[in-house]
N, C-alpha and C. Protein backbone atom coordinates (compact mmCIF):
# COMPACT_ATOMS: atom_id res chain seq x y z
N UNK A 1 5.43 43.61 -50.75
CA UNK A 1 6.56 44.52 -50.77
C UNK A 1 6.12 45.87 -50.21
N UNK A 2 6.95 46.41 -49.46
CA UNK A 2 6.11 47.51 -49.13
C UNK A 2 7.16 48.94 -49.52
N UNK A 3 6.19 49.96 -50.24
CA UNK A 3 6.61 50.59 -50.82
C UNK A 3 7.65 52.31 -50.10
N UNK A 4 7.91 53.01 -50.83
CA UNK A 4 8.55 54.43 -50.18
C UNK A 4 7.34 55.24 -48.92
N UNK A 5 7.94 55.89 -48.17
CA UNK A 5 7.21 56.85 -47.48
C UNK A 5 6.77 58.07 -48.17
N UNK A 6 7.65 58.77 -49.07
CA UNK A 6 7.46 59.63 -49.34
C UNK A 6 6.70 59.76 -50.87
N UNK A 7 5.04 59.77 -50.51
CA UNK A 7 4.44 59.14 -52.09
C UNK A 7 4.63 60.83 -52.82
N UNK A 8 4.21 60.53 -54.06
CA UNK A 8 4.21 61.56 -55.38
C UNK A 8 3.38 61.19 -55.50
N UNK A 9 2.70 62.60 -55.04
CA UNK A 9 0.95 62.91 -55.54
C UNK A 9 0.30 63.75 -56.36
N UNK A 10 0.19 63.73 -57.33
CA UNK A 10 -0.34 64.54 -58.39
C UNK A 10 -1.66 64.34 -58.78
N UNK A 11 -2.55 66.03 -58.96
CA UNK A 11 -4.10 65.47 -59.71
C UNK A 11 -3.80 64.65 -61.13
N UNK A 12 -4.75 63.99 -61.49
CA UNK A 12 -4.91 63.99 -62.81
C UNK A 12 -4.22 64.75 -63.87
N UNK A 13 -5.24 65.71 -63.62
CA UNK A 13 -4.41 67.09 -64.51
C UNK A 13 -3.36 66.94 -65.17
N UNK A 14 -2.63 67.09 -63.75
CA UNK A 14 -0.84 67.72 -63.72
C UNK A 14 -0.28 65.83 -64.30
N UNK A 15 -0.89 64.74 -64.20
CA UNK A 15 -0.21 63.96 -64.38
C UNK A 15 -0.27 63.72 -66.60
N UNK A 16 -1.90 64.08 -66.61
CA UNK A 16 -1.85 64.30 -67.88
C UNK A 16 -0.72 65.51 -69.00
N UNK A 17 -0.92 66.11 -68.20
CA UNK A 17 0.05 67.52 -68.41
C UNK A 17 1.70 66.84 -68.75
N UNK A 18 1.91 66.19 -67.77
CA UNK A 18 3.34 65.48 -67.99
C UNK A 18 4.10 64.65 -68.82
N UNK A 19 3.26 63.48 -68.71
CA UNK A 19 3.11 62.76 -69.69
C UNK A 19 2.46 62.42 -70.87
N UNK A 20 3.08 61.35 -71.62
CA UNK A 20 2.38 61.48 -73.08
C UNK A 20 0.91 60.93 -73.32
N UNK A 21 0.28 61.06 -74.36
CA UNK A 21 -0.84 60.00 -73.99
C UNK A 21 -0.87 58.54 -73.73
N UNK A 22 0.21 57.63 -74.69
CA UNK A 22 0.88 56.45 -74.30
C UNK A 22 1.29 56.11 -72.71
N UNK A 23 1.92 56.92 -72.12
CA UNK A 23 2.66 56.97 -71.00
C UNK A 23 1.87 57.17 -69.86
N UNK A 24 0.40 58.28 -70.11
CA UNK A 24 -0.78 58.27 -69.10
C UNK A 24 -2.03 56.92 -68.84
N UNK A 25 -1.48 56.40 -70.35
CA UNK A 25 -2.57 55.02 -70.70
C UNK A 25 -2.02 54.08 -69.66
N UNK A 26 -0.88 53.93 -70.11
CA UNK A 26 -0.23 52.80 -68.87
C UNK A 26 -0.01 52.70 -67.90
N UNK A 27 0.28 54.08 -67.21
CA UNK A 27 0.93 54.38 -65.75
C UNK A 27 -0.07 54.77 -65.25
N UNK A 28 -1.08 55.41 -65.43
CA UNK A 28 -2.28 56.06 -64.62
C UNK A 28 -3.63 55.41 -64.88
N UNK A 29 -3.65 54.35 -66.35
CA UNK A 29 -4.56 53.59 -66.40
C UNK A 29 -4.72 52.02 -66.69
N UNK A 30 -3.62 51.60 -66.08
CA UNK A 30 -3.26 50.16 -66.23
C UNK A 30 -2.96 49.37 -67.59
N UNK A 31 -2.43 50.88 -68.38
CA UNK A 31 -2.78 50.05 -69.52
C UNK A 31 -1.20 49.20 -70.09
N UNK A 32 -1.11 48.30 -71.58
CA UNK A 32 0.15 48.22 -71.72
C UNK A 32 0.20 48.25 -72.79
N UNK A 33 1.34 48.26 -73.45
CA UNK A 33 1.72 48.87 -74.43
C UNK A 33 2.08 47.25 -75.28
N UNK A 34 1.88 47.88 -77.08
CA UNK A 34 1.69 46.44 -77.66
C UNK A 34 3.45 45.72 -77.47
N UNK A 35 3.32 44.66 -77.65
CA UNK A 35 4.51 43.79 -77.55
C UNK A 35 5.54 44.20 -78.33
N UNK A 36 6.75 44.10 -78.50
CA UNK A 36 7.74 44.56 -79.72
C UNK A 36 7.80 45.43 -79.98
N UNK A 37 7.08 46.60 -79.76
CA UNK A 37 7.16 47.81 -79.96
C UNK A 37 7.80 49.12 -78.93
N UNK A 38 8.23 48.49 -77.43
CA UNK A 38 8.82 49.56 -76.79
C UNK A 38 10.21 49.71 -77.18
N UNK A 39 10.27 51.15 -76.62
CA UNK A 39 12.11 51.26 -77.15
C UNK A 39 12.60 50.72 -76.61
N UNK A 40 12.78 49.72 -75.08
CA UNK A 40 13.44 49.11 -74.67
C UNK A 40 13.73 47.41 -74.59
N UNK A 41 12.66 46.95 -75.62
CA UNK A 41 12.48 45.75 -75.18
C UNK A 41 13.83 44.83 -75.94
N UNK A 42 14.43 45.85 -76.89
CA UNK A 42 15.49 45.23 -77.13
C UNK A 42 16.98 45.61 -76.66
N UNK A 43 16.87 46.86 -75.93
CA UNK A 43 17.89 47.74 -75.73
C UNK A 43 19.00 46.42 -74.97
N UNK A 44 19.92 46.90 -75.34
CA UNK A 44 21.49 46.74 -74.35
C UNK A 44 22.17 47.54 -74.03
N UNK A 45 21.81 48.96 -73.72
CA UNK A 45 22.20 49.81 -73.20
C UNK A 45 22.77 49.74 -71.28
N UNK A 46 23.50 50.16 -71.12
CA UNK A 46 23.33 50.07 -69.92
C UNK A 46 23.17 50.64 -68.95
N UNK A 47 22.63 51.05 -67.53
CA UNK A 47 22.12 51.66 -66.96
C UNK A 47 21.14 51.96 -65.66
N UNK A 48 20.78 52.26 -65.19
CA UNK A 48 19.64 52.19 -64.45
C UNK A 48 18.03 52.82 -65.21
N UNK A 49 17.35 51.93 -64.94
CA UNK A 49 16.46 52.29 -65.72
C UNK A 49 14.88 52.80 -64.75
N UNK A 50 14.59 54.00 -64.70
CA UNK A 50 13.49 54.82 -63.33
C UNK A 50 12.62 54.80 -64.05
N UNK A 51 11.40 55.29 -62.93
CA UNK A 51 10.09 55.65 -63.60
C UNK A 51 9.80 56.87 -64.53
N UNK A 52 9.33 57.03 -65.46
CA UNK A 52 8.79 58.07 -66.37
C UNK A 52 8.18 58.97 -65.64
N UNK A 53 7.35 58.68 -64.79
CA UNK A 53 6.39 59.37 -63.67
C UNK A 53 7.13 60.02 -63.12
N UNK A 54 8.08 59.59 -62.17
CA UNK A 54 8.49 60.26 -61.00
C UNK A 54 9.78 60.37 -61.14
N UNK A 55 10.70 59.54 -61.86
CA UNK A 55 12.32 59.13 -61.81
C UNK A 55 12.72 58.46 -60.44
N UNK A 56 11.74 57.85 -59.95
CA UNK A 56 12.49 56.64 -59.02
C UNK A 56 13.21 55.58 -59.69
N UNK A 57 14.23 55.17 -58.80
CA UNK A 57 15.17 54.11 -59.56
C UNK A 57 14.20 53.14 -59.19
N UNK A 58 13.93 52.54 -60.55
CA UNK A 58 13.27 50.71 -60.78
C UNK A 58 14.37 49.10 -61.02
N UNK A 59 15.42 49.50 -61.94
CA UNK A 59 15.48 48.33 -62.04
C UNK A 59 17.39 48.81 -62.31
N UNK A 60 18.46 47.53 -62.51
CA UNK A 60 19.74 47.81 -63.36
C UNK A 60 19.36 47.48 -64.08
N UNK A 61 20.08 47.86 -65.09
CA UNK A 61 20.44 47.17 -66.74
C UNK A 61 21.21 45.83 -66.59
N UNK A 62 21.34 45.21 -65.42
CA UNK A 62 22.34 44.02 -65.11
C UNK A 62 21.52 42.95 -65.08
N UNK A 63 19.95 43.41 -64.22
CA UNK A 63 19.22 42.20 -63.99
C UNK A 63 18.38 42.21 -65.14
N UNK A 64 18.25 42.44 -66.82
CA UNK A 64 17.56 42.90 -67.78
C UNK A 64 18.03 41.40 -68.50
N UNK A 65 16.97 40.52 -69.19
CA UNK A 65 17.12 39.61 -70.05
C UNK A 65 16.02 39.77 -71.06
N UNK A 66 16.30 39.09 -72.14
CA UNK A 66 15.69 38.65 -73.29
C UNK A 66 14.86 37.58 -72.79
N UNK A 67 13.40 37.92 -72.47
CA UNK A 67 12.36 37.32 -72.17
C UNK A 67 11.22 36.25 -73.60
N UNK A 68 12.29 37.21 -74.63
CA UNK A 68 10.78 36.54 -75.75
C UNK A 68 9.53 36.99 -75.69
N UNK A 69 9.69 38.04 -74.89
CA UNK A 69 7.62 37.98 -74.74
C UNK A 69 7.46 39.68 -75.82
N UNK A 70 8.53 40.38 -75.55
CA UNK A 70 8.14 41.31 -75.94
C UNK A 70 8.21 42.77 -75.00
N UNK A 71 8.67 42.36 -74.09
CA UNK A 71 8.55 43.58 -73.50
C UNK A 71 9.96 43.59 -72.63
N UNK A 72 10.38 44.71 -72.05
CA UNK A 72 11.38 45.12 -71.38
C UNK A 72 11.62 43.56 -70.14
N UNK A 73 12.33 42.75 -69.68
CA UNK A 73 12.48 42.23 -68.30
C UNK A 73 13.86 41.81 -67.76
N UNK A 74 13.45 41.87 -66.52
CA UNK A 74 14.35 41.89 -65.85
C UNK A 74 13.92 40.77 -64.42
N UNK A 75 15.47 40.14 -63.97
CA UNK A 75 14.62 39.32 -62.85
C UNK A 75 14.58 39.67 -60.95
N UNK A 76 14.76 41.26 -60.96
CA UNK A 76 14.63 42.04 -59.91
C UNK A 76 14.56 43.06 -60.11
N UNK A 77 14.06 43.74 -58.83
CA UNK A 77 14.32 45.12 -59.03
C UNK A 77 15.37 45.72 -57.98
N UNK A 78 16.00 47.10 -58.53
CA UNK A 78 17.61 47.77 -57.87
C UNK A 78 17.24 47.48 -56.52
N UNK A 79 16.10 47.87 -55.90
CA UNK A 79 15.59 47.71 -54.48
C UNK A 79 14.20 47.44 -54.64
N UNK A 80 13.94 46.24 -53.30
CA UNK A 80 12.72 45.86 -53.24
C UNK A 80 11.74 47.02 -52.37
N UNK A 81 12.16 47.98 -52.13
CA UNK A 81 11.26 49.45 -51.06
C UNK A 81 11.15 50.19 -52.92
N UNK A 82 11.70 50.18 -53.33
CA UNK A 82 11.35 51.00 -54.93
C UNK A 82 9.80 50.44 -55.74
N UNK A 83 9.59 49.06 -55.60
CA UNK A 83 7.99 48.81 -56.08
C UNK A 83 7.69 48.07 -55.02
N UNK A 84 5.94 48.05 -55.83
CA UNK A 84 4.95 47.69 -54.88
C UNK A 84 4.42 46.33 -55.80
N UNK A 85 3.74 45.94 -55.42
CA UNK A 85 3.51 44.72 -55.62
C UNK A 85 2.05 44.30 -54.94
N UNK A 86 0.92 43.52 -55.93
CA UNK A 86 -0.48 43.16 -55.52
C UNK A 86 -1.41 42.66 -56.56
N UNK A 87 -2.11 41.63 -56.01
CA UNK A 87 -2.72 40.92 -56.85
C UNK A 87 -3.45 41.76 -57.96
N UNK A 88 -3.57 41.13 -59.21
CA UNK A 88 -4.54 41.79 -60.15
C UNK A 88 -4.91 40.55 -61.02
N UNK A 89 -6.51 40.74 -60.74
CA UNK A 89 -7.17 39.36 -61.62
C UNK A 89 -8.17 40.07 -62.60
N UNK A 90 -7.61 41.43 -63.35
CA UNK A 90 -8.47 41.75 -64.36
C UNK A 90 -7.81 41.08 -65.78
N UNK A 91 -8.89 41.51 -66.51
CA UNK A 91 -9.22 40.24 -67.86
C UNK A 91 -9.24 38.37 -67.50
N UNK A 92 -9.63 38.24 -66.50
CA UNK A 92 -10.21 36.77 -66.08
C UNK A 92 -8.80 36.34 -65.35
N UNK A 93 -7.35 36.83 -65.46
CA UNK A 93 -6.41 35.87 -65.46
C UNK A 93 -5.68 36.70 -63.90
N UNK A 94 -4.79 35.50 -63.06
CA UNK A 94 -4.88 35.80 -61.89
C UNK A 94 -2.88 35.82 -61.94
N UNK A 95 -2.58 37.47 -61.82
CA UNK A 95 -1.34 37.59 -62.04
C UNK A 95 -1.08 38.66 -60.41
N UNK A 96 0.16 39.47 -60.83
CA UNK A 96 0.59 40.16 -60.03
C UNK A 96 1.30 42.04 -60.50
N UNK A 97 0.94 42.24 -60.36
CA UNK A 97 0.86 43.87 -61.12
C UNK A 97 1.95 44.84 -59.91
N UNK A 98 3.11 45.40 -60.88
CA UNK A 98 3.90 45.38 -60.24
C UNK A 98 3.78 47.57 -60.33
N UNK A 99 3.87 48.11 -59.89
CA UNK A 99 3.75 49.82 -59.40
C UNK A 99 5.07 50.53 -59.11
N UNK A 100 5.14 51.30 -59.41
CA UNK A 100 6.27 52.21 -58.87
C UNK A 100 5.87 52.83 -57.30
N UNK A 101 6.73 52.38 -56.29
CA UNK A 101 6.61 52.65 -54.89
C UNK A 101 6.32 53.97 -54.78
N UNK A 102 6.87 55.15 -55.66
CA UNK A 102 6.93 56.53 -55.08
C UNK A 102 5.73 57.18 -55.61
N UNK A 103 5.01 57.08 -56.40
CA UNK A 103 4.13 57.54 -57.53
C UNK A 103 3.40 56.34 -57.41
N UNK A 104 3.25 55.20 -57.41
CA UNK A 104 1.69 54.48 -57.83
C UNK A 104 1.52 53.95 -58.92
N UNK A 105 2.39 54.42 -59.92
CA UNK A 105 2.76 54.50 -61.55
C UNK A 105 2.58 52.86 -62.00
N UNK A 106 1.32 52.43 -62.81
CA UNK A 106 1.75 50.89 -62.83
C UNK A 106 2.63 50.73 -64.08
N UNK A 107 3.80 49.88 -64.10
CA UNK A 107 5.26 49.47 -64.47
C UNK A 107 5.08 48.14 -65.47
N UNK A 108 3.90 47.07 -64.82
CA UNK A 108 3.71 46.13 -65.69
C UNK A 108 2.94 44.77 -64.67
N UNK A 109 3.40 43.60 -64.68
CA UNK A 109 3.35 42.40 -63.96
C UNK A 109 4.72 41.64 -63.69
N UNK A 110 4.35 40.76 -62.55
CA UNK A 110 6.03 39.69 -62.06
C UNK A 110 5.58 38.28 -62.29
N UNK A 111 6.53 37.60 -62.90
CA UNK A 111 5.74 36.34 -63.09
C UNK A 111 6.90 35.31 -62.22
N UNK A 112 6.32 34.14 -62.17
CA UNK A 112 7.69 33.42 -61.28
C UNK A 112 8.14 31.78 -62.62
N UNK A 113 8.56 32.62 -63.64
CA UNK A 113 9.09 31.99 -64.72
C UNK A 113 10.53 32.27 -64.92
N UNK A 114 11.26 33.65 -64.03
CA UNK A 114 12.28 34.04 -65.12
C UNK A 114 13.58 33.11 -64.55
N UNK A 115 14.90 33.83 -64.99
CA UNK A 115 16.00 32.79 -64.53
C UNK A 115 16.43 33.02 -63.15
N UNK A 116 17.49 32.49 -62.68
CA UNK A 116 18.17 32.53 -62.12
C UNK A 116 18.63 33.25 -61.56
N UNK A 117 18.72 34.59 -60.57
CA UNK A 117 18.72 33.92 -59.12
C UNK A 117 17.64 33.49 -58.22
N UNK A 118 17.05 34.32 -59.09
CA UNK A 118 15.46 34.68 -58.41
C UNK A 118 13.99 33.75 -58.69
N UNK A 119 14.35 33.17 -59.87
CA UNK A 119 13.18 32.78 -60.63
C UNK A 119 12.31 33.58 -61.32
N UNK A 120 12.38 35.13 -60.64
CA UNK A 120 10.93 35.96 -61.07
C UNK A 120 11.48 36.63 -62.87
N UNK A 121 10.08 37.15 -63.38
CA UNK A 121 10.53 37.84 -64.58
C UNK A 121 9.69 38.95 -64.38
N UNK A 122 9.98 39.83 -64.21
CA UNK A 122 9.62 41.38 -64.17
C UNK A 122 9.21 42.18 -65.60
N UNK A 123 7.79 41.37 -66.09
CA UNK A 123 7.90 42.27 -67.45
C UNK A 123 7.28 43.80 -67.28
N UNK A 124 7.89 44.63 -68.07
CA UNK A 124 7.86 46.18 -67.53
C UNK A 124 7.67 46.36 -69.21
N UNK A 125 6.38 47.75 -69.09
CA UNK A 125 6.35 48.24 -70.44
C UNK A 125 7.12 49.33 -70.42
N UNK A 126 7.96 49.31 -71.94
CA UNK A 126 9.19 50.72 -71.77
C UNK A 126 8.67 52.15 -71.53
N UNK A 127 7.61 52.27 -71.83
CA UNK A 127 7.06 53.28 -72.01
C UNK A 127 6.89 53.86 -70.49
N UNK A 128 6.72 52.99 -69.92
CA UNK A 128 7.05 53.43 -68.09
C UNK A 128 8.71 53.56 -67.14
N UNK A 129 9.08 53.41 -68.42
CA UNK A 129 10.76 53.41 -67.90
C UNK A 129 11.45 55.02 -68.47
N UNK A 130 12.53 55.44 -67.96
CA UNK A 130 13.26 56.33 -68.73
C UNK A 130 14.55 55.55 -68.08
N UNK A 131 15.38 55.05 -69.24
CA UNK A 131 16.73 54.93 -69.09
C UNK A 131 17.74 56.29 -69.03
N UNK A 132 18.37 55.97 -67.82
CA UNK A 132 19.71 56.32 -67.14
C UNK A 132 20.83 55.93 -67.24
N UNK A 133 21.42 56.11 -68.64
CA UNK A 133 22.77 55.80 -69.01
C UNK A 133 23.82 55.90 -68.56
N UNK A 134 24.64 54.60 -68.40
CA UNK A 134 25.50 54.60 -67.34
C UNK A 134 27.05 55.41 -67.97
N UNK A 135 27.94 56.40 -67.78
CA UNK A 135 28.92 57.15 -68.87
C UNK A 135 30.03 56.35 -68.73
């Protein structure tokens, strides 16, 4: 997938500065957040839902299902130029680690389990999302 032109570049610093410590663990250090516990993984709110990092639009609230796993998913994203997409085979297992195009921000992994139209399931930790409520 290939991502925005216009990247968001921030030191360290300023990215620590911004975000929370939760929110720097995940987005700036691959980390994820425990299962069942994001604010969104149960939400039905509706909306567009952007990055925490930057506020690029990531995903609708349309393509959002109840995955069971625990975390926020969805089986696309609003636009495929919005993430990036690339192999990641850390902790032994050989997945796909999905980034926010504008910022770098990692969002979560894509698996090719979810439903229908697409097949894919986009699990995203909430903690990398800020929902955009639709009025």
């Amino acid at each position: 997938m290939t991502g925005m032109k216009n990247k968001v570049q921030k030191a360290e610093e300023e990215w620590k500065k911004q975000l929370t410590p939760e929110q720097y663990e995940v987005c700036r250090n691959k980390g994820t957040e425990r299962p069942f516990t994001g604010e969104y993984y149960k939400s039905k709110e509706t909306g567009i839902y952007k990055c925490v990092a930057c506020g690029n639009e990531l995903f609708d609230s349309n393509t959002k299902f109840d995955s069971g796993t625990g975390w926020p998913s969805f089986y696309k994203p609003l636009s495929e130029e919005n993430v990036d997409a690339e192999e990641d085979s850390s902790y032994g297992m050989r997945r796909t680690e999905v980034m926010c195009s504008a910022c770098g921000a990692h969002l979560g992994h894509v698996f090719p389990d979810g439903p229908k139209p697409t097949g894919l399931r986009y699990c995203i930790n909430s903690v990398a999302l800020k929902l955009d409520p639709k009025k």
